[in-house]
PDB file of N, CA and C in Angstrom:
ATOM      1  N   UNK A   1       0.851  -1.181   0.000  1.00  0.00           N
ATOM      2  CA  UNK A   1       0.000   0.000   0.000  1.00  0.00           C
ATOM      3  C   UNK A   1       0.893   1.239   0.000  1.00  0.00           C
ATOM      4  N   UNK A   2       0.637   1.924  -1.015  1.00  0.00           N
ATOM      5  CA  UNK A   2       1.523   3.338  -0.971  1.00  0.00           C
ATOM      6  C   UNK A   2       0.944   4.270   0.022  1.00  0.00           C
ATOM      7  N   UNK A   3       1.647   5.780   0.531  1.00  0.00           N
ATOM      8  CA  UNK A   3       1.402   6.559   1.157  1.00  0.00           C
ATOM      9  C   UNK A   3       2.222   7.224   1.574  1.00  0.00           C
ATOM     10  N   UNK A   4       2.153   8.656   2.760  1.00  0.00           N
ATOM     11  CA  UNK A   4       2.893   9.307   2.981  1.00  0.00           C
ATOM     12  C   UNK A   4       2.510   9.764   4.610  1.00  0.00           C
ATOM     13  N   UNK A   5       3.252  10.398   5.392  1.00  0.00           N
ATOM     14  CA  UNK A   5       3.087  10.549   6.239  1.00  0.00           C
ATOM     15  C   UNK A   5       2.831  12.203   6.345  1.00  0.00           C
ATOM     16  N   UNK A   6       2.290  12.328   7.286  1.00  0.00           N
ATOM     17  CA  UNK A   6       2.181  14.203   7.427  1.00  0.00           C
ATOM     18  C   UNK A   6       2.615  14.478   9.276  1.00  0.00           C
ATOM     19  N   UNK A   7       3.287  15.387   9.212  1.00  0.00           N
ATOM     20  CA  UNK A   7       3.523  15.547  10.416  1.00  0.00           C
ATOM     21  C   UNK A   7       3.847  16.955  10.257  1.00  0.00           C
ATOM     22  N   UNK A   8       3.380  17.715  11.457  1.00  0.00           N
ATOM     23  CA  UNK A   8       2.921  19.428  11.537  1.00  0.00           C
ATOM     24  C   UNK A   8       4.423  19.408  12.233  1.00  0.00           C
ATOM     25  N   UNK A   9       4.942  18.954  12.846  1.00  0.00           N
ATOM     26  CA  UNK A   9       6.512  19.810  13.159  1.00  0.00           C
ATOM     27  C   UNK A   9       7.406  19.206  12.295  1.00  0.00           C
ATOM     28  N   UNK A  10       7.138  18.555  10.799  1.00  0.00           N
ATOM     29  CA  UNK A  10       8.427  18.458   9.880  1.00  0.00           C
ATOM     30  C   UNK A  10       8.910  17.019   9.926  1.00  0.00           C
ATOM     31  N   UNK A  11       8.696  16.191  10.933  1.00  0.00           N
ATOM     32  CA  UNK A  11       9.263  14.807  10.520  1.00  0.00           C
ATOM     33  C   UNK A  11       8.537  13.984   9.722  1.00  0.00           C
ATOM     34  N   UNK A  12       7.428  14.321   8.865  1.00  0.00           N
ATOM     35  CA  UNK A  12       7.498  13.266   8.219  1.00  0.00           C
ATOM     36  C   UNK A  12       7.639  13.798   6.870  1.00  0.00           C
ATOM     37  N   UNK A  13       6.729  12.979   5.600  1.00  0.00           N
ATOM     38  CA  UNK A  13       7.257  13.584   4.457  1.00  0.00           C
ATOM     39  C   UNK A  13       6.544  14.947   3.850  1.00  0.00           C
ATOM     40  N   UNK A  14       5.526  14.853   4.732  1.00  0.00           N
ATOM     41  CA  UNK A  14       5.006  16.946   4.324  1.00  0.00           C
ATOM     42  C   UNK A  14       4.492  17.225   5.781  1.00  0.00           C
ATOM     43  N   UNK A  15       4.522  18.666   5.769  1.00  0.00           N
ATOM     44  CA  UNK A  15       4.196  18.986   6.515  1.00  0.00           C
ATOM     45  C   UNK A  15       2.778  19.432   6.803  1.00  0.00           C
ATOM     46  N   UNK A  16       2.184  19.353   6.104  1.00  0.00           N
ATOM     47  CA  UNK A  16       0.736  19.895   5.836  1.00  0.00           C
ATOM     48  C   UNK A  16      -0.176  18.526   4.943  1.00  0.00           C
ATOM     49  N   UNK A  17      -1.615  18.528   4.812  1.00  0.00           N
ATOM     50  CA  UNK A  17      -2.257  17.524   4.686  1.00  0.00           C
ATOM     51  C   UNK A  17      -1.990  17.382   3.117  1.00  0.00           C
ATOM     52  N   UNK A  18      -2.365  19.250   2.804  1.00  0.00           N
ATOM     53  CA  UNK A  18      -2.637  19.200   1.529  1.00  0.00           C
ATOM     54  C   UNK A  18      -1.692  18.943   0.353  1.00  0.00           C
ATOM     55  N   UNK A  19      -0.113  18.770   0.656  1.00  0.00           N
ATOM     56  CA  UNK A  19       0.710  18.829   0.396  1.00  0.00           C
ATOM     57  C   UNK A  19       0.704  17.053  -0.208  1.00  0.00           C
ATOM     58  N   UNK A  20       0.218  16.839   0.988  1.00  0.00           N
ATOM     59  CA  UNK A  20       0.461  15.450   0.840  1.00  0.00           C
ATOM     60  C   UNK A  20      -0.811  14.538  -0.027  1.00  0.00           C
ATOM     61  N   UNK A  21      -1.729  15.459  -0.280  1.00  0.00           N
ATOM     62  CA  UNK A  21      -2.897  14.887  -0.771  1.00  0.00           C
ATOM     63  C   UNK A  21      -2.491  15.324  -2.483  1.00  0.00           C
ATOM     64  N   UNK A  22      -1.496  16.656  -2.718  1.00  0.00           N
ATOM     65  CA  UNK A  22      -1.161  16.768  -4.011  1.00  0.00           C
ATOM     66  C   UNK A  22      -0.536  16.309  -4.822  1.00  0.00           C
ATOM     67  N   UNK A  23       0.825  15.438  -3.657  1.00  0.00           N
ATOM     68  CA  UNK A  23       1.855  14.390  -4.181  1.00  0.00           C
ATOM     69  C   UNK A  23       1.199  13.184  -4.532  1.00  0.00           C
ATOM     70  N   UNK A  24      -0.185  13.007  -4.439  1.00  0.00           N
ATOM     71  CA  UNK A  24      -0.577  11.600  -4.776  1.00  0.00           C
ATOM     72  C   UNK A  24      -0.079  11.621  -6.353  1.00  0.00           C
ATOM     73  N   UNK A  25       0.208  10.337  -7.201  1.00  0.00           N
ATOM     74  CA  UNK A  25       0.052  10.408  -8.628  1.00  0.00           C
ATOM     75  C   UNK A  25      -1.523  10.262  -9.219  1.00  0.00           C
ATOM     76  N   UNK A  26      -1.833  10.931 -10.482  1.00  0.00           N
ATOM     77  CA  UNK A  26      -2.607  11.253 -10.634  1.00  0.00           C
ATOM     78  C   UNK A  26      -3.654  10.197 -11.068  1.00  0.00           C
ATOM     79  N   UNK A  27      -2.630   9.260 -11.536  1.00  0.00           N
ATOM     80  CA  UNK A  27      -3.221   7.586 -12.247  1.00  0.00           C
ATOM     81  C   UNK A  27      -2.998   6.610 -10.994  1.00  0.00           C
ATOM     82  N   UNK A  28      -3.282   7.071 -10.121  1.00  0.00           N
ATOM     83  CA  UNK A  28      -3.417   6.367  -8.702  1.00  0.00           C
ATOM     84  C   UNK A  28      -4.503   5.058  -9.124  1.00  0.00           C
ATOM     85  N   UNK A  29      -4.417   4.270  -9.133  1.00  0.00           N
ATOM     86  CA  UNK A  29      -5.001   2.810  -9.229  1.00  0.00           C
ATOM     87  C   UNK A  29      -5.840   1.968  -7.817  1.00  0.00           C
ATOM     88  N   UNK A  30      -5.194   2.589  -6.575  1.00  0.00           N
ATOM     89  CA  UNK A  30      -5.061   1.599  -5.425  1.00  0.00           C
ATOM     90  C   UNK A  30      -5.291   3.199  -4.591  1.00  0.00           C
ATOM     91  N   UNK A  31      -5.502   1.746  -3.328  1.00  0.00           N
ATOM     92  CA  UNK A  31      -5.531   2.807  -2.240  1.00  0.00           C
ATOM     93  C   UNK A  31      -4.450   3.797  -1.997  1.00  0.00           C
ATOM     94  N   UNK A  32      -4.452   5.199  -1.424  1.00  0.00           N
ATOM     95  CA  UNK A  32      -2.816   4.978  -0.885  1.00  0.00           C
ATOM     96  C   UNK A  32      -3.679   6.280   0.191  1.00  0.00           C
ATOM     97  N   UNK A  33      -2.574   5.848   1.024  1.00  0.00           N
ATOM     98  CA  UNK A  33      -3.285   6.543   2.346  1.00  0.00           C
ATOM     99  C   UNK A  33      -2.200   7.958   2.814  1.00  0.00           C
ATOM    100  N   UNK A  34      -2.928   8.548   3.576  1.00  0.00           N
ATOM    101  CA  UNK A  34      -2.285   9.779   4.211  1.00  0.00           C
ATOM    102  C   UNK A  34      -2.344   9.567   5.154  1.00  0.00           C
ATOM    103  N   UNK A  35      -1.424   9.148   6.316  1.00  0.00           N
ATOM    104  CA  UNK A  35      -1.321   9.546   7.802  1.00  0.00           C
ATOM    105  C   UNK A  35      -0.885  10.962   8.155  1.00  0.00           C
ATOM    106  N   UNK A  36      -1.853  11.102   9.265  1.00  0.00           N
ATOM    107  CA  UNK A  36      -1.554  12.534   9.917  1.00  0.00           C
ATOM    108  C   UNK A  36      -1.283  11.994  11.231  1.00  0.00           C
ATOM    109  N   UNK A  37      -0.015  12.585  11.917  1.00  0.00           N
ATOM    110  CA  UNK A  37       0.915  12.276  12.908  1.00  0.00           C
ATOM    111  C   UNK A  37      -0.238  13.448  13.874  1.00  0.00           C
ATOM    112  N   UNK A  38      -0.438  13.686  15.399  1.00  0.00           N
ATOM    113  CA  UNK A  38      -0.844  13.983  16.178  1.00  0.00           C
ATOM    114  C   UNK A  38      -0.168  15.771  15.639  1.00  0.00           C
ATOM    115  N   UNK A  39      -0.818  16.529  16.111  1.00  0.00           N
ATOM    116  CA  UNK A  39      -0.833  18.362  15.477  1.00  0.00           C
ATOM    117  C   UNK A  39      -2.050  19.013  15.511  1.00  0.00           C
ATOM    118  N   UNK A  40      -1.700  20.365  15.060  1.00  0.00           N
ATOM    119  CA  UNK A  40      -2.632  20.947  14.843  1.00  0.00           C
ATOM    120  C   UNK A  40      -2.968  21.572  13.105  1.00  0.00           C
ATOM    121  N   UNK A  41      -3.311  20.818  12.316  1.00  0.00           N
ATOM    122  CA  UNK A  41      -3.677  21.496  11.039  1.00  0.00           C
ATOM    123  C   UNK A  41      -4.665  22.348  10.614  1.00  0.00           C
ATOM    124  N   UNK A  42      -4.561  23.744  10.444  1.00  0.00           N
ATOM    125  CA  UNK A  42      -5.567  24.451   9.777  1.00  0.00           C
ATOM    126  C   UNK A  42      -5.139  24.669   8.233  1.00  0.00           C
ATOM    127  N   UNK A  43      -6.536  23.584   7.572  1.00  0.00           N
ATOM    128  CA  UNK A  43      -6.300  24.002   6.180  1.00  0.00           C
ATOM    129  C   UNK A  43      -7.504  23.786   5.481  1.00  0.00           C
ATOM    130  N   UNK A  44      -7.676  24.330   4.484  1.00  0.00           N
ATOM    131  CA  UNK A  44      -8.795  24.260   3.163  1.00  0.00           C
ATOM    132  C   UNK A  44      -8.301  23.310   2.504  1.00  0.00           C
ATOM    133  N   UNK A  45      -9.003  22.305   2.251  1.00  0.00           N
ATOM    134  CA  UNK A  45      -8.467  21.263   1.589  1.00  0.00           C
ATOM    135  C   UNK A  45      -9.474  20.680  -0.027  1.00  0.00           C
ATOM    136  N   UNK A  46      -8.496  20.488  -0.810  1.00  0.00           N
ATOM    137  CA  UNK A  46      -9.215  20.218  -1.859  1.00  0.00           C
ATOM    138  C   UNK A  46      -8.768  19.147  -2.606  1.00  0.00           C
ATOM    139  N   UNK A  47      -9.736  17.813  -2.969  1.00  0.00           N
ATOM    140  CA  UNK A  47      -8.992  16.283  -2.687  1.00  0.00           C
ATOM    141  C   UNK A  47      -9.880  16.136  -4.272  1.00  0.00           C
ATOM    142  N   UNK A  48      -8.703  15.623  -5.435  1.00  0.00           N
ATOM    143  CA  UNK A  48      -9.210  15.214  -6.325  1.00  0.00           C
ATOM    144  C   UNK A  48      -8.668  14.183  -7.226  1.00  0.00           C
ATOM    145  N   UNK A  49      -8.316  13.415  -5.805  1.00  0.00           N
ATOM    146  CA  UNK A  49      -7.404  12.327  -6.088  1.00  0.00           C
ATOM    147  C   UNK A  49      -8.397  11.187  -6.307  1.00  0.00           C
ATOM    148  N   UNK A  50      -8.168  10.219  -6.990  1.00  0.00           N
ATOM    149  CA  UNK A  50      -8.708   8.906  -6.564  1.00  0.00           C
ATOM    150  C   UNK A  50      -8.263   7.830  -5.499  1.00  0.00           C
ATOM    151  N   UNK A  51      -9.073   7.176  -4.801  1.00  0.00           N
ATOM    152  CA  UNK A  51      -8.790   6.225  -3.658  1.00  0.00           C
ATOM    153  C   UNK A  51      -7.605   6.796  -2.441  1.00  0.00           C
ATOM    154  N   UNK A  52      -7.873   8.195  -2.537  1.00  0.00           N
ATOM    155  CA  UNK A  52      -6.882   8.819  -1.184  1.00  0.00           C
ATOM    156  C   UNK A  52      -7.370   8.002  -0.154  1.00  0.00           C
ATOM    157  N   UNK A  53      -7.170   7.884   0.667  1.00  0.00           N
ATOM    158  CA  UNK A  53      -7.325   7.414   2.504  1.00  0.00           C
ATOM    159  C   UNK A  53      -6.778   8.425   3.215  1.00  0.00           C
ATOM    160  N   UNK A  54      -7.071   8.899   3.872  1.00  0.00           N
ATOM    161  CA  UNK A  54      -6.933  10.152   5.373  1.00  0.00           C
ATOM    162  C   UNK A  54      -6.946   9.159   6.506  1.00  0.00           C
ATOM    163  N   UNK A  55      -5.841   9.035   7.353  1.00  0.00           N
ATOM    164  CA  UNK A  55      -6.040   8.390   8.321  1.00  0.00           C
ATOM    165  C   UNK A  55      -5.469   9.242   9.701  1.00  0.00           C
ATOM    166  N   UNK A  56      -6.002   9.213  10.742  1.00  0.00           N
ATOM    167  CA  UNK A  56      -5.526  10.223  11.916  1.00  0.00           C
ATOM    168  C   UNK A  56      -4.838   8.951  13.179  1.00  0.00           C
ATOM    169  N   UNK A  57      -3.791   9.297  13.182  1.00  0.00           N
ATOM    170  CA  UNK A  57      -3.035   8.505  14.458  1.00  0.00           C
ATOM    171  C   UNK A  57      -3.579   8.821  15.435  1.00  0.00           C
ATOM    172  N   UNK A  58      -3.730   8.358  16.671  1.00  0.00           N
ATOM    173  CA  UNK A  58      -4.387   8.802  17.565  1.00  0.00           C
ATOM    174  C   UNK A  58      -3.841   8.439  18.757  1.00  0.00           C
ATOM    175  N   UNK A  59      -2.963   7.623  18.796  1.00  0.00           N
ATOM    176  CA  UNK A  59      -1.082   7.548  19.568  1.00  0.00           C
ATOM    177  C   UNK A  59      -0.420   6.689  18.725  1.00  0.00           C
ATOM    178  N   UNK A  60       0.648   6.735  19.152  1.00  0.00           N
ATOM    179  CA  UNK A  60       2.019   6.205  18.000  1.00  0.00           C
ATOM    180  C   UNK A  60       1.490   4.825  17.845  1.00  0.00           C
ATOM    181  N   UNK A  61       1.374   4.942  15.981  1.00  0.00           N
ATOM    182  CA  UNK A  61       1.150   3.729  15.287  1.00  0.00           C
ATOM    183  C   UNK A  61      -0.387   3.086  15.570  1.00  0.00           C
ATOM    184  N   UNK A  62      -1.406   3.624  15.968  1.00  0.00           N
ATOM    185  CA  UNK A  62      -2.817   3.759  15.925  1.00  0.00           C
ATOM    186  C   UNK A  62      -3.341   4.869  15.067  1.00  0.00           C
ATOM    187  N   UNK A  63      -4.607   4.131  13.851  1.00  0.00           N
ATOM    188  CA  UNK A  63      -4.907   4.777  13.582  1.00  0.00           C
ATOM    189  C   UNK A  63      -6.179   4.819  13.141  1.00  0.00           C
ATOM    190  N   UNK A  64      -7.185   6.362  12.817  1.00  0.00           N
ATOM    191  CA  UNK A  64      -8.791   5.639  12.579  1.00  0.00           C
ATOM    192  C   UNK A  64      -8.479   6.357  11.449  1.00  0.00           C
ATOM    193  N   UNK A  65      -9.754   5.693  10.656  1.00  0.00           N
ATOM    194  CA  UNK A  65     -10.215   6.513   9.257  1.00  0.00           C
ATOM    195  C   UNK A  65     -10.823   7.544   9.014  1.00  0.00           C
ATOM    196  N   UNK A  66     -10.479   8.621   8.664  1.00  0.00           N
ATOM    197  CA  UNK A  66     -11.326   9.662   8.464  1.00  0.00           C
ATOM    198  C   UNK A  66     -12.339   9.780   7.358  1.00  0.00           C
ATOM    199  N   UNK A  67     -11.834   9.979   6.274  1.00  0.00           N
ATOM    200  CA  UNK A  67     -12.164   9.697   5.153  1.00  0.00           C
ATOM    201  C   UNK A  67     -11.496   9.152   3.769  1.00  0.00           C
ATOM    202  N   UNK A  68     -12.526   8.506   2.808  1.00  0.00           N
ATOM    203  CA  UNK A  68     -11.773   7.263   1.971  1.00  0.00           C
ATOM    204  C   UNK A  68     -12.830   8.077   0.528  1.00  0.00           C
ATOM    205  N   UNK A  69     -12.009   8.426  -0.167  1.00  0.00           N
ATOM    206  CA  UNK A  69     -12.363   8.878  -1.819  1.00  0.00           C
ATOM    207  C   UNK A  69     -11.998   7.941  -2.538  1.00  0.00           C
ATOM    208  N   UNK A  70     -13.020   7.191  -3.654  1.00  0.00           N
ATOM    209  CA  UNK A  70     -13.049   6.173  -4.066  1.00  0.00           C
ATOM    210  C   UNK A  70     -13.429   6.539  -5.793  1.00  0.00           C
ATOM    211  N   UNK A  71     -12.992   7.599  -6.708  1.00  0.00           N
ATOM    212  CA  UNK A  71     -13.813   7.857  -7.390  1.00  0.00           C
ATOM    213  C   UNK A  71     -13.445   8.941  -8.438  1.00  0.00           C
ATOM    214  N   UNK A  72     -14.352   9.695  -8.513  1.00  0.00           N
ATOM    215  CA  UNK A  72     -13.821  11.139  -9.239  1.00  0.00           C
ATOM    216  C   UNK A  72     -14.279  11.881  -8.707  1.00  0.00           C
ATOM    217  N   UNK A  73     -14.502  11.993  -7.240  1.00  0.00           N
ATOM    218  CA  UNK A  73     -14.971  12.983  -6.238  1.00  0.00           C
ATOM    219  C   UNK A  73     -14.189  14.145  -6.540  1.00  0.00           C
ATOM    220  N   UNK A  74     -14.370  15.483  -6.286  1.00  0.00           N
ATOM    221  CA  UNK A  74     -14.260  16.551  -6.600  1.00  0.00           C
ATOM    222  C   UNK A  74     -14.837  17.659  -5.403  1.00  0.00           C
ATOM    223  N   UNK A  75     -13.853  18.083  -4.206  1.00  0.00           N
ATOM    224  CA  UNK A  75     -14.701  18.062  -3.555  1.00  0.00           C
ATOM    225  C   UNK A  75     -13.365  19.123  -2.344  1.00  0.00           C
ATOM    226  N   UNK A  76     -14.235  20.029  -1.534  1.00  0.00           N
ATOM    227  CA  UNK A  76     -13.549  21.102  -0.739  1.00  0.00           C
ATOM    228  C   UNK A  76     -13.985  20.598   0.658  1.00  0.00           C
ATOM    229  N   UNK A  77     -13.261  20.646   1.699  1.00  0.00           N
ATOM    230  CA  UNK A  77     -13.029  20.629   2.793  1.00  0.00           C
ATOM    231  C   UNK A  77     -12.678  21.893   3.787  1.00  0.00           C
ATOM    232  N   UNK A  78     -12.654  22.364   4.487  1.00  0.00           N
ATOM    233  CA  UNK A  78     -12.297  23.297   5.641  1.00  0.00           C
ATOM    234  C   UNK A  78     -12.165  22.781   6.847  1.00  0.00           C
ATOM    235  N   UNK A  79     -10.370  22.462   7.430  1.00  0.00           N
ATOM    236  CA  UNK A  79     -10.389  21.723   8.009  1.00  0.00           C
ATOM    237  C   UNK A  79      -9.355  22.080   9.217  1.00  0.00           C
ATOM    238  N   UNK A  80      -9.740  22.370  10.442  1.00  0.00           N
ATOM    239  CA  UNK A  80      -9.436  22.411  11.538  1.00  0.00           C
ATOM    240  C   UNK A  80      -9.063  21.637  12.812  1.00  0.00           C
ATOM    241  N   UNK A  81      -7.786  20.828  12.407  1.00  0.00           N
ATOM    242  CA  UNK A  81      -7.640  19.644  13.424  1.00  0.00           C
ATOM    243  C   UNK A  81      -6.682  20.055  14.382  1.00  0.00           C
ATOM    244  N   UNK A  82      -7.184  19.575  15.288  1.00  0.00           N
ATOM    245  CA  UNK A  82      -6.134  19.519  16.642  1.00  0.00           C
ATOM    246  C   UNK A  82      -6.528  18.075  16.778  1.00  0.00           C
ATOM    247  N   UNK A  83      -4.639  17.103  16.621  1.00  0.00           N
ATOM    248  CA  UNK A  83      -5.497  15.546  16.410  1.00  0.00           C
ATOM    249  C   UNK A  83      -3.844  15.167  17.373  1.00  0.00           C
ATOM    250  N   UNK A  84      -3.990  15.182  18.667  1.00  0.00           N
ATOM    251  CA  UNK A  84      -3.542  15.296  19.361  1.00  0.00           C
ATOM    252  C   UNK A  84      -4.136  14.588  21.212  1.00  0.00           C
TER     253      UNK A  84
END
């Protein structure tokens, strides 16, 4: 399963969600997921990826699903996490 990690103080591979929702490739086939490491993200988010996964850690190496785009969804978010 491909993916990337997000972490708001810089250790993982973006620092921000959306960053990481843009690096998807565009002929994405499969799932591939986004973990978000515990932070605080304020962002507008705009997901027009296919089969992204958003997943929120919720302590080290636990994690729930937020949301799963399966499609040609097209679609804005406003998003205010403290996931911590």
């Amino acid at each position: 399963m491909n993916g990337y990690l997000v972490a708001a103080e810089g250790s993982g591979d973006f620092a921000t969600i959306q960053a990481a929702i843009d690096a998807i490739p565009d002929q994405n086939s499969g799932m591939f997921v986004v973990r978000i490491r515990p932070g605080v993200y304020v962002e507008k988010l705009h997901i027009e990826k296919p089969w992204a996964t958003i997943l929120n850690e919720q302590q080290a190496g636990e994690y729930s699903l937020s949301r799963v785009l399966s499609g040609e969804d097209d679609w804005a978010l406003f998003v205010k996490l403290n996931n911590s």
